[in-house]
PDB file of N, CA and C in Angstrom:
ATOM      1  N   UNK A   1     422.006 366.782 111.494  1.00  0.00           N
ATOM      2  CA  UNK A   1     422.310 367.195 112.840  1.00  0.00           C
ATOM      3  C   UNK A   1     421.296 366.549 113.790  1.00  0.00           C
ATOM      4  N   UNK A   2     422.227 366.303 114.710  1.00  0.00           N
ATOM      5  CA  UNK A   2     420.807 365.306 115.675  1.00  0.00           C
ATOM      6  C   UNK A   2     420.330 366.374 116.545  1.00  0.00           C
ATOM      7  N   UNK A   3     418.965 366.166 116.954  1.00  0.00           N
ATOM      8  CA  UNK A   3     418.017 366.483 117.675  1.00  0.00           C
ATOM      9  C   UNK A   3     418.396 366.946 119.209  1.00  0.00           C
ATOM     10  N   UNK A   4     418.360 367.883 119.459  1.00  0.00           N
ATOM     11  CA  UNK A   4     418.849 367.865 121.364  1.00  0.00           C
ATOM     12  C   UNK A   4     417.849 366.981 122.088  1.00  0.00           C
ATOM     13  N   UNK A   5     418.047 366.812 123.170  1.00  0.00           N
ATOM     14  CA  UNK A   5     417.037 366.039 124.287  1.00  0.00           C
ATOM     15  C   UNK A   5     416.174 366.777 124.417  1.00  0.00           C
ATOM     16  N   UNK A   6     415.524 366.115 124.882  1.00  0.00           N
ATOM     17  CA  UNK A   6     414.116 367.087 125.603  1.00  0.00           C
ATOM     18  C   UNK A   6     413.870 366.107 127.108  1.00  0.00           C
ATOM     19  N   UNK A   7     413.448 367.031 127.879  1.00  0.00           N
ATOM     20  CA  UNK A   7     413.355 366.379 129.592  1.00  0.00           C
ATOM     21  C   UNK A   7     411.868 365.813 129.228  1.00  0.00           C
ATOM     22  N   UNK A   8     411.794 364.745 130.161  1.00  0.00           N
ATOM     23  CA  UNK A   8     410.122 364.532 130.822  1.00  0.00           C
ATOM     24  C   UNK A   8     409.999 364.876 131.897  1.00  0.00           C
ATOM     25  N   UNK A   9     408.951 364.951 133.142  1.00  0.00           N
ATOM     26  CA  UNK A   9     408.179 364.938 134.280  1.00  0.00           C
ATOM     27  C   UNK A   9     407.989 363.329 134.348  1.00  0.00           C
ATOM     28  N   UNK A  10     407.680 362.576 135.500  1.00  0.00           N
ATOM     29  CA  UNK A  10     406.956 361.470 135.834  1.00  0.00           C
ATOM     30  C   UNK A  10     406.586 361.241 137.237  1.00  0.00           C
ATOM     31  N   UNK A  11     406.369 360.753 137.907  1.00  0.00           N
ATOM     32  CA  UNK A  11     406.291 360.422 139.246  1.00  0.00           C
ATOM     33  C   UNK A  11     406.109 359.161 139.201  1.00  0.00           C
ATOM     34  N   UNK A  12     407.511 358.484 140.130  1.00  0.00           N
ATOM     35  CA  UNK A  12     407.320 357.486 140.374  1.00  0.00           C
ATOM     36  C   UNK A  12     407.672 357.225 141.636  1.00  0.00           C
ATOM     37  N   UNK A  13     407.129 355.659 142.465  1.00  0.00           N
ATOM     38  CA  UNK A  13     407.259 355.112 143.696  1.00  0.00           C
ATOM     39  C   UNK A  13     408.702 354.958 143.625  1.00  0.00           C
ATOM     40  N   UNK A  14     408.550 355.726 145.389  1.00  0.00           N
ATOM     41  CA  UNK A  14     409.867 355.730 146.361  1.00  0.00           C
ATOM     42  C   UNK A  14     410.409 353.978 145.411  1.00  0.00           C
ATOM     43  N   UNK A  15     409.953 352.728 145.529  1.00  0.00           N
ATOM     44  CA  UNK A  15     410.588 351.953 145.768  1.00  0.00           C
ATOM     45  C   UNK A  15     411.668 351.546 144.544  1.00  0.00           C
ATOM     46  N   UNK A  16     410.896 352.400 143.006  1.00  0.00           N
ATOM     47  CA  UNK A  16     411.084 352.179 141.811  1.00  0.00           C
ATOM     48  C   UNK A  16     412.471 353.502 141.888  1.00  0.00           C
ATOM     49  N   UNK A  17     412.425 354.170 142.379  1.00  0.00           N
ATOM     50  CA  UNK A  17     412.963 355.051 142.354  1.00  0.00           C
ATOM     51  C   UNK A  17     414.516 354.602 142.661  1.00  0.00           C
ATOM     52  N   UNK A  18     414.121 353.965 143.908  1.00  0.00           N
ATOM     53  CA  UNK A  18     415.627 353.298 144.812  1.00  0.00           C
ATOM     54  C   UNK A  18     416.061 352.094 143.894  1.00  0.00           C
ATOM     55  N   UNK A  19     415.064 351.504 142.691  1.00  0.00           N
ATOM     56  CA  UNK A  19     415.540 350.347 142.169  1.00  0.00           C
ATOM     57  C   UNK A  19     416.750 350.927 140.686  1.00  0.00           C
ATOM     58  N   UNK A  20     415.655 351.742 140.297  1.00  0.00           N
ATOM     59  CA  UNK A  20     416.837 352.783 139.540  1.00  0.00           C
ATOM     60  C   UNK A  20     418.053 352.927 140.101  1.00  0.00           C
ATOM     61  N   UNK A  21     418.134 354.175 140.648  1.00  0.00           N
ATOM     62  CA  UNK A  21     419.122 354.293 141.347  1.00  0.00           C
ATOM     63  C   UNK A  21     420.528 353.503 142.240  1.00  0.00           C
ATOM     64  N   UNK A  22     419.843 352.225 142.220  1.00  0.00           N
ATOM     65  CA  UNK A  22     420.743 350.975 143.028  1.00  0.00           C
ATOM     66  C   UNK A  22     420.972 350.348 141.377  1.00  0.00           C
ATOM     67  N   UNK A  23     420.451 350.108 140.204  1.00  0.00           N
ATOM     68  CA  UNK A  23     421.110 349.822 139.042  1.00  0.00           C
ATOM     69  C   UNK A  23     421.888 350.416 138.750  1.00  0.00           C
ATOM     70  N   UNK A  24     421.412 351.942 138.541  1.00  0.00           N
ATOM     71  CA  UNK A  24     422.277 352.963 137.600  1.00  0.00           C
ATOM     72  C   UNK A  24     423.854 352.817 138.306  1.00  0.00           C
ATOM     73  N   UNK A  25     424.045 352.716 139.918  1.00  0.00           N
ATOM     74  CA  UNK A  25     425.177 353.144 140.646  1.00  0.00           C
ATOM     75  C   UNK A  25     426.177 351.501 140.336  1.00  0.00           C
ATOM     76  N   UNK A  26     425.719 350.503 140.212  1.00  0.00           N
ATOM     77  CA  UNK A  26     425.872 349.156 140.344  1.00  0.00           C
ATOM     78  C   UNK A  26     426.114 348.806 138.036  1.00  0.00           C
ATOM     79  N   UNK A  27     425.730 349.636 137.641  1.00  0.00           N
ATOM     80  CA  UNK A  27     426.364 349.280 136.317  1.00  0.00           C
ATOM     81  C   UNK A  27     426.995 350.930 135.440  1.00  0.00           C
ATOM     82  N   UNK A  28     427.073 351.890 136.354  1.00  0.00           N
ATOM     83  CA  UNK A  28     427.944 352.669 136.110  1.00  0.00           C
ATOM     84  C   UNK A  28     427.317 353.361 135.018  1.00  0.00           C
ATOM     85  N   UNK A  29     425.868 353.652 134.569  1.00  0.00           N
ATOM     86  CA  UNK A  29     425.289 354.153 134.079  1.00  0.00           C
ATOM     87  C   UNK A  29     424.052 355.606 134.500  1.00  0.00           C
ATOM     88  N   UNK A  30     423.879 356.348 133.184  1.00  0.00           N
ATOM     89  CA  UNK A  30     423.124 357.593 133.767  1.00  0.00           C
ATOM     90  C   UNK A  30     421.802 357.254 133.622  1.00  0.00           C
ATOM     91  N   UNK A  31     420.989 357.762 134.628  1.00  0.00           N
ATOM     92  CA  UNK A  31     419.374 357.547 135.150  1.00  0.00           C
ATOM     93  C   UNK A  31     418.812 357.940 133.559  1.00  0.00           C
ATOM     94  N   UNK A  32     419.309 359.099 133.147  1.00  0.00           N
ATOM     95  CA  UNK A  32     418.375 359.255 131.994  1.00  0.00           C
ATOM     96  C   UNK A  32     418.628 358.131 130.486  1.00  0.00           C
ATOM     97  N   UNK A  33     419.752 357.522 130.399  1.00  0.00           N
ATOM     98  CA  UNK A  33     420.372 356.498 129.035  1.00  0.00           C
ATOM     99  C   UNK A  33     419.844 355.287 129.660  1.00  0.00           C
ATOM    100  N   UNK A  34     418.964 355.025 131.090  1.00  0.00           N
ATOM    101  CA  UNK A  34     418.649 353.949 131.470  1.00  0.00           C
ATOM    102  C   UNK A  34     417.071 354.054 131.191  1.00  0.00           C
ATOM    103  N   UNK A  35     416.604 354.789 131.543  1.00  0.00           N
ATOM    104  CA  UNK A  35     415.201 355.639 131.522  1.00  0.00           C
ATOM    105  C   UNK A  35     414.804 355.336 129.757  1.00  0.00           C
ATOM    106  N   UNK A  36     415.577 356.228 129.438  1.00  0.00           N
ATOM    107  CA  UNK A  36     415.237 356.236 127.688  1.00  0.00           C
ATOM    108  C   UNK A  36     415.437 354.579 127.497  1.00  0.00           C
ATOM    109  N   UNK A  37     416.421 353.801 127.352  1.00  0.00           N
ATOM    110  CA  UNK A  37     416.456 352.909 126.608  1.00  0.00           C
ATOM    111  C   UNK A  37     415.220 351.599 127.286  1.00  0.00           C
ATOM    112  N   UNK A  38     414.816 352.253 128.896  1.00  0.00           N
ATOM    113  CA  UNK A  38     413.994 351.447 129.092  1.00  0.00           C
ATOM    114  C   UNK A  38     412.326 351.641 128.244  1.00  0.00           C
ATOM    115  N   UNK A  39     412.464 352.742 127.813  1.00  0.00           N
ATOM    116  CA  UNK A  39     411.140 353.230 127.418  1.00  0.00           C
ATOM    117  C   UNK A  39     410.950 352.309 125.839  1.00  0.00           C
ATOM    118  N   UNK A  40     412.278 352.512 125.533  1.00  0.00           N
ATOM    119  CA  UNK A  40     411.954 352.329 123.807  1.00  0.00           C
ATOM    120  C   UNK A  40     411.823 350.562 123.841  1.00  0.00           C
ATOM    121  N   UNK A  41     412.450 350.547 124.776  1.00  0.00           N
ATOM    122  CA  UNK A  41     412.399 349.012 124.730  1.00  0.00           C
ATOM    123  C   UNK A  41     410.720 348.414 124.694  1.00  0.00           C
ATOM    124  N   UNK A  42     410.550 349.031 125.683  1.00  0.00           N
ATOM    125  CA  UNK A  42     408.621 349.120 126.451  1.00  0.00           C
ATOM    126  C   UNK A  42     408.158 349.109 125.271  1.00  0.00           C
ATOM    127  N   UNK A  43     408.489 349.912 123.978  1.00  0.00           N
ATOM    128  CA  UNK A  43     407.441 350.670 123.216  1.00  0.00           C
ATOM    129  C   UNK A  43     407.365 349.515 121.927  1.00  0.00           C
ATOM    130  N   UNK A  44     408.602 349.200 122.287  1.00  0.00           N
ATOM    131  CA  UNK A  44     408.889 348.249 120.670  1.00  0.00           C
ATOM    132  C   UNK A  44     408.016 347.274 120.968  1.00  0.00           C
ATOM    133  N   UNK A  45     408.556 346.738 122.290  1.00  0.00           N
ATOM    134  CA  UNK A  45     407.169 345.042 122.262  1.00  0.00           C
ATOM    135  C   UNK A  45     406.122 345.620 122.473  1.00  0.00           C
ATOM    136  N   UNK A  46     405.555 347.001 122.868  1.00  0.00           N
ATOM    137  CA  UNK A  46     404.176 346.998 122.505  1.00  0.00           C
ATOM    138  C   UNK A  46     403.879 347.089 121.160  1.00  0.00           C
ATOM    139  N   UNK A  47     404.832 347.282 120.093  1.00  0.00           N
ATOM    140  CA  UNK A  47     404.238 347.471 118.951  1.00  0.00           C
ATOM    141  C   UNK A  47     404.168 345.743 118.321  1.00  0.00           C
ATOM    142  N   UNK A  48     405.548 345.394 118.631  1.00  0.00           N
ATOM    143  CA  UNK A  48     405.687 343.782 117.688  1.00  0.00           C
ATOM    144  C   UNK A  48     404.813 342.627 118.714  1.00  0.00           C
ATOM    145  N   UNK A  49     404.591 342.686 120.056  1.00  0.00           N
ATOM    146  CA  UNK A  49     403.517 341.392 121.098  1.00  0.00           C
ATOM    147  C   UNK A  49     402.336 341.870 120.672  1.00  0.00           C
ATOM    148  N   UNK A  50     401.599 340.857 120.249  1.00  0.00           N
ATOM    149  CA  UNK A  50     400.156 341.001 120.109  1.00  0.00           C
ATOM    150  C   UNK A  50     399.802 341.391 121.669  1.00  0.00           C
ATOM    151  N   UNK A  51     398.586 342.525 121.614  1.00  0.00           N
ATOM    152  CA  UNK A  51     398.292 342.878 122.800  1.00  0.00           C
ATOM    153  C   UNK A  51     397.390 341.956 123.905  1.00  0.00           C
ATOM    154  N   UNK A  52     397.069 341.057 123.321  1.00  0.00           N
ATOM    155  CA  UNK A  52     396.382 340.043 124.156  1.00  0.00           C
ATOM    156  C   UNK A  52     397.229 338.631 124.708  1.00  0.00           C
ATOM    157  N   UNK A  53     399.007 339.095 124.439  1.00  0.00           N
ATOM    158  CA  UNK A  53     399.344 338.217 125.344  1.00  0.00           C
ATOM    159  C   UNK A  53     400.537 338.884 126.295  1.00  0.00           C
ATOM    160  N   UNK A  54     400.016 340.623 126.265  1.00  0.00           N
ATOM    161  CA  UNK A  54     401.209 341.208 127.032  1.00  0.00           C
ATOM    162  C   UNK A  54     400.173 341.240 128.420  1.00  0.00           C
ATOM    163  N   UNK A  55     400.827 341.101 129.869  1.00  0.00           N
ATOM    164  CA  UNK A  55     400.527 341.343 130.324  1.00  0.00           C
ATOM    165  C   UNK A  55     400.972 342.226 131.673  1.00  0.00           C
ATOM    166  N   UNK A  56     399.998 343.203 132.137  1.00  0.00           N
ATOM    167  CA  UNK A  56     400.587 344.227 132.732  1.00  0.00           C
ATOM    168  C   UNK A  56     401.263 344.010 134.015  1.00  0.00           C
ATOM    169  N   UNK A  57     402.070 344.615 134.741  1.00  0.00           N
ATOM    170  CA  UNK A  57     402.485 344.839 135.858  1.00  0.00           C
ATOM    171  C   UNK A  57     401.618 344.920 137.072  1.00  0.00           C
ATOM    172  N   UNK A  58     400.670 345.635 136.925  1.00  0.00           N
ATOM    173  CA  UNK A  58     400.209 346.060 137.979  1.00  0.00           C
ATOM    174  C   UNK A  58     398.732 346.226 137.262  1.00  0.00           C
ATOM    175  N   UNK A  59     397.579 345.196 138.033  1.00  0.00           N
ATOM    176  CA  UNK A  59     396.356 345.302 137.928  1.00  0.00           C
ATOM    177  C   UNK A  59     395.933 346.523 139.068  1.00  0.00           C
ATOM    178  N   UNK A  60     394.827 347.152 138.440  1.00  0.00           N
ATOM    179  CA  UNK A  60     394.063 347.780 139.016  1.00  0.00           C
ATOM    180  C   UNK A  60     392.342 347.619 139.379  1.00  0.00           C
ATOM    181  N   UNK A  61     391.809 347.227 140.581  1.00  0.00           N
ATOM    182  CA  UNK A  61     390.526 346.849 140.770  1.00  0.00           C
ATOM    183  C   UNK A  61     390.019 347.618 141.493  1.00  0.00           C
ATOM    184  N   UNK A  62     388.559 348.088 140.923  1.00  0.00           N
ATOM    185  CA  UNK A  62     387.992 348.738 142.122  1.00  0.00           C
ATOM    186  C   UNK A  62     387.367 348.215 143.301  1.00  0.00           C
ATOM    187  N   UNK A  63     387.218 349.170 144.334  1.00  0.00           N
ATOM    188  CA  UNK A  63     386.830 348.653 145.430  1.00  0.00           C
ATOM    189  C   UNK A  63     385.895 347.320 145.556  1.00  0.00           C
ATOM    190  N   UNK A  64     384.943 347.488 144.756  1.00  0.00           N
ATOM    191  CA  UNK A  64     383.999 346.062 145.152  1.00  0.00           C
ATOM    192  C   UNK A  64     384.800 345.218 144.684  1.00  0.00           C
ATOM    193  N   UNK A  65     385.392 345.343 143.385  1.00  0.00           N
ATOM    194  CA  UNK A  65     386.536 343.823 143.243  1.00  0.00           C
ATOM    195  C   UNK A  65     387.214 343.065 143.833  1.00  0.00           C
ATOM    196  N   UNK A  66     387.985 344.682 144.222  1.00  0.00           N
ATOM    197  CA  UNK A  66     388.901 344.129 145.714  1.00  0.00           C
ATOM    198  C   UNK A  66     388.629 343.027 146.700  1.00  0.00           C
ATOM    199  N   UNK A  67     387.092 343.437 147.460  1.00  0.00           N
ATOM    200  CA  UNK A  67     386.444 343.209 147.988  1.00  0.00           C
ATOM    201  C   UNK A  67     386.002 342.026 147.698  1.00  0.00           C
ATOM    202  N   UNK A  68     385.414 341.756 147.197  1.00  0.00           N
ATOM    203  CA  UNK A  68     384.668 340.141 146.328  1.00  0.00           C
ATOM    204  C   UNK A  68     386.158 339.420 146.323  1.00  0.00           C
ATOM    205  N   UNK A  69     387.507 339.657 145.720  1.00  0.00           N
ATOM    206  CA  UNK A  69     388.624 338.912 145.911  1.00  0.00           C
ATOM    207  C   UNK A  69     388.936 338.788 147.344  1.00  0.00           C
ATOM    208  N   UNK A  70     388.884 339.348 147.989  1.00  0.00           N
ATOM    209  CA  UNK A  70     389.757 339.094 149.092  1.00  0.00           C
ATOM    210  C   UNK A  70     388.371 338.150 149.890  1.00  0.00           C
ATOM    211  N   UNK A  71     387.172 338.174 149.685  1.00  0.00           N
ATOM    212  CA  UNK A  71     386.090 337.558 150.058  1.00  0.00           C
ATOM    213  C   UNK A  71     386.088 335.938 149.175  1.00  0.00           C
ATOM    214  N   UNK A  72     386.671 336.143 148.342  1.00  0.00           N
ATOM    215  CA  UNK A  72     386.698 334.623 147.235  1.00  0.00           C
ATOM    216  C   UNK A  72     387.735 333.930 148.258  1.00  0.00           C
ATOM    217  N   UNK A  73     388.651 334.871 147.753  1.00  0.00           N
ATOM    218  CA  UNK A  73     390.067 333.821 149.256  1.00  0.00           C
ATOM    219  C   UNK A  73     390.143 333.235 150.200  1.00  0.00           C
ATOM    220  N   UNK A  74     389.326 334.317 151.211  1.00  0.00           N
ATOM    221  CA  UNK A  74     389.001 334.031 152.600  1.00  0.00           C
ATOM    222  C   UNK A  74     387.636 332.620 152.618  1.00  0.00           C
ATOM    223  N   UNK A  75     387.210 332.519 151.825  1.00  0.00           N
ATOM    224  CA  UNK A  75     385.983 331.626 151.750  1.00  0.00           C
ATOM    225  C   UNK A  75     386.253 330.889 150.222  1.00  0.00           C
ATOM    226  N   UNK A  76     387.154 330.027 149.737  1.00  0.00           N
ATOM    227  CA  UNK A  76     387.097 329.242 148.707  1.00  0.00           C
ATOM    228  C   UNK A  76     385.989 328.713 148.023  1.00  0.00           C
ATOM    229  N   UNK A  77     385.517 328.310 146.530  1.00  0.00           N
ATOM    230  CA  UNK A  77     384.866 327.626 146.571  1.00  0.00           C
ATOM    231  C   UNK A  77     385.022 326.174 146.584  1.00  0.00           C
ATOM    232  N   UNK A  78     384.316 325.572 146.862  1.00  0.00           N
ATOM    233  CA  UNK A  78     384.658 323.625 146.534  1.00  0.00           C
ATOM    234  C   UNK A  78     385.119 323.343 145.437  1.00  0.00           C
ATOM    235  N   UNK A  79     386.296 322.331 145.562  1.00  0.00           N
ATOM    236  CA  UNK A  79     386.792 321.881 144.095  1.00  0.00           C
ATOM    237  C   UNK A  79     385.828 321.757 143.016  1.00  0.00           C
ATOM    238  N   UNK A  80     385.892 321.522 141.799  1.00  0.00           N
ATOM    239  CA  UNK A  80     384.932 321.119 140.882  1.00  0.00           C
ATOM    240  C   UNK A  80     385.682 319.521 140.781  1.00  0.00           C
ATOM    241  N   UNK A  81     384.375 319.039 140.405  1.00  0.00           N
ATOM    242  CA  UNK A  81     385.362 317.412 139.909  1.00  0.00           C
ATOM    243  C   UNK A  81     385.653 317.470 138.773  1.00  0.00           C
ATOM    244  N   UNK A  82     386.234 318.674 138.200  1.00  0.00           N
ATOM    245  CA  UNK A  82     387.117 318.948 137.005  1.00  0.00           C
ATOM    246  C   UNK A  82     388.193 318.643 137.902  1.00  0.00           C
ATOM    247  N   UNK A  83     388.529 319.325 138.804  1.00  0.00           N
ATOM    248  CA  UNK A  83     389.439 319.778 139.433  1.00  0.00           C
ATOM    249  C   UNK A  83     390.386 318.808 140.064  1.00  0.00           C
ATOM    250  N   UNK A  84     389.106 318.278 140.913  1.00  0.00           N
ATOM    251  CA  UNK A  84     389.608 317.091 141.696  1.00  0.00           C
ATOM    252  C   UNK A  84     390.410 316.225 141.221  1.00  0.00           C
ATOM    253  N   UNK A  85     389.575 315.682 139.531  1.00  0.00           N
ATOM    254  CA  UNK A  85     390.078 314.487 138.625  1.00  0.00           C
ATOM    255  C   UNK A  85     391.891 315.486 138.412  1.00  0.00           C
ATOM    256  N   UNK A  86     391.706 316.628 138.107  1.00  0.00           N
ATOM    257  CA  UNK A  86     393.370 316.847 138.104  1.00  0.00           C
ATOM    258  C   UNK A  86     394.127 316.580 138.760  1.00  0.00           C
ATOM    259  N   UNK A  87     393.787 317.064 139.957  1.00  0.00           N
ATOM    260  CA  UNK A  87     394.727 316.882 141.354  1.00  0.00           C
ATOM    261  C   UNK A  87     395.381 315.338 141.601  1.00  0.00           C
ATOM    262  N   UNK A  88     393.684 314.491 141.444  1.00  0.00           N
ATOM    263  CA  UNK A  88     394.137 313.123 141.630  1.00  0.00           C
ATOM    264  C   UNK A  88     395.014 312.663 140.844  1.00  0.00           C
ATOM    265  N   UNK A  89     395.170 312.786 139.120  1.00  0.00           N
ATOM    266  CA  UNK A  89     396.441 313.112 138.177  1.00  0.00           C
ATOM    267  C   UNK A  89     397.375 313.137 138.805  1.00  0.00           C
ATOM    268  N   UNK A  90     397.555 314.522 138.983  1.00  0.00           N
ATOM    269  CA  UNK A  90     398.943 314.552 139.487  1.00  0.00           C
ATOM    270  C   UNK A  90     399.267 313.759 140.652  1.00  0.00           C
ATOM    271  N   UNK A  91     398.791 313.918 141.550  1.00  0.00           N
ATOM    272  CA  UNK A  91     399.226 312.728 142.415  1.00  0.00           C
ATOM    273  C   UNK A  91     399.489 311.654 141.966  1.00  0.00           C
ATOM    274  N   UNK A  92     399.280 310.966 141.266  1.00  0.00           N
ATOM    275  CA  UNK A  92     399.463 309.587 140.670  1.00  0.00           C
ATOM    276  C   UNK A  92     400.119 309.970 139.824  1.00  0.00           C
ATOM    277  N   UNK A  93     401.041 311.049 139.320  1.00  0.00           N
ATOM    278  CA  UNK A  93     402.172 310.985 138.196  1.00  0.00           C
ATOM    279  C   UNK A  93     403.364 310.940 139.390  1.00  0.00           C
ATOM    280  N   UNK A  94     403.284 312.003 140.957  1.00  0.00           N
ATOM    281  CA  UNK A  94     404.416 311.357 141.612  1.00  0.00           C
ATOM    282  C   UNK A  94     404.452 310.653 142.036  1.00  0.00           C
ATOM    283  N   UNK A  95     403.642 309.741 142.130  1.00  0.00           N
ATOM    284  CA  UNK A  95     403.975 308.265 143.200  1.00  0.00           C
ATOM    285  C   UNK A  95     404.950 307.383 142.555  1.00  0.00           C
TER     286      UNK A  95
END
């Protein structure tokens, strides 16, 4: 005899929410058989991808990181003439 369901809790962003919802209505499917099969899916390649070449969705940095990035951006450093010698490469593969 199979197992009944059991509910979860989650909270997720308004935007994820509307992305659901604009699938589920657009392939005629229920939030929760979309939900579940998205999970197991999630769970399997975390078990079979080596974990050092999955990579996440959404980084999280703290404030000084932030900070130091958006400070790296705004102020580049100078090419390296690693760099340069690439660039010049490629340029000379489209000419």
């Amino acid at each position: 005899m199979a197992t009944p369901p059991t509910q979860i809790s989650a909270y997720i962003s308004a935007e994820t929410k509307a992305l659901v919802e604009r699938y589920t209505r657009a392939h005629g499917i229920k939030k929760g058989f979309l939900i579940e099969t998205a999970l197991l899916h999630h769970l399997e390649a975390l078990q079979e991808i080596p974990a050092d070449v999955i990579i996440p969705p959404r980084l999280v940095v703290s404030r000084a990181s932030g900070e130091a990035l958006v400070d790296r951006l705004a102020t580049p450093p100078e090419p390296t003439p690693a760099m340069k010698e690439l660039f010049t490469e490629a340029d000379d593969d489209d000419g």
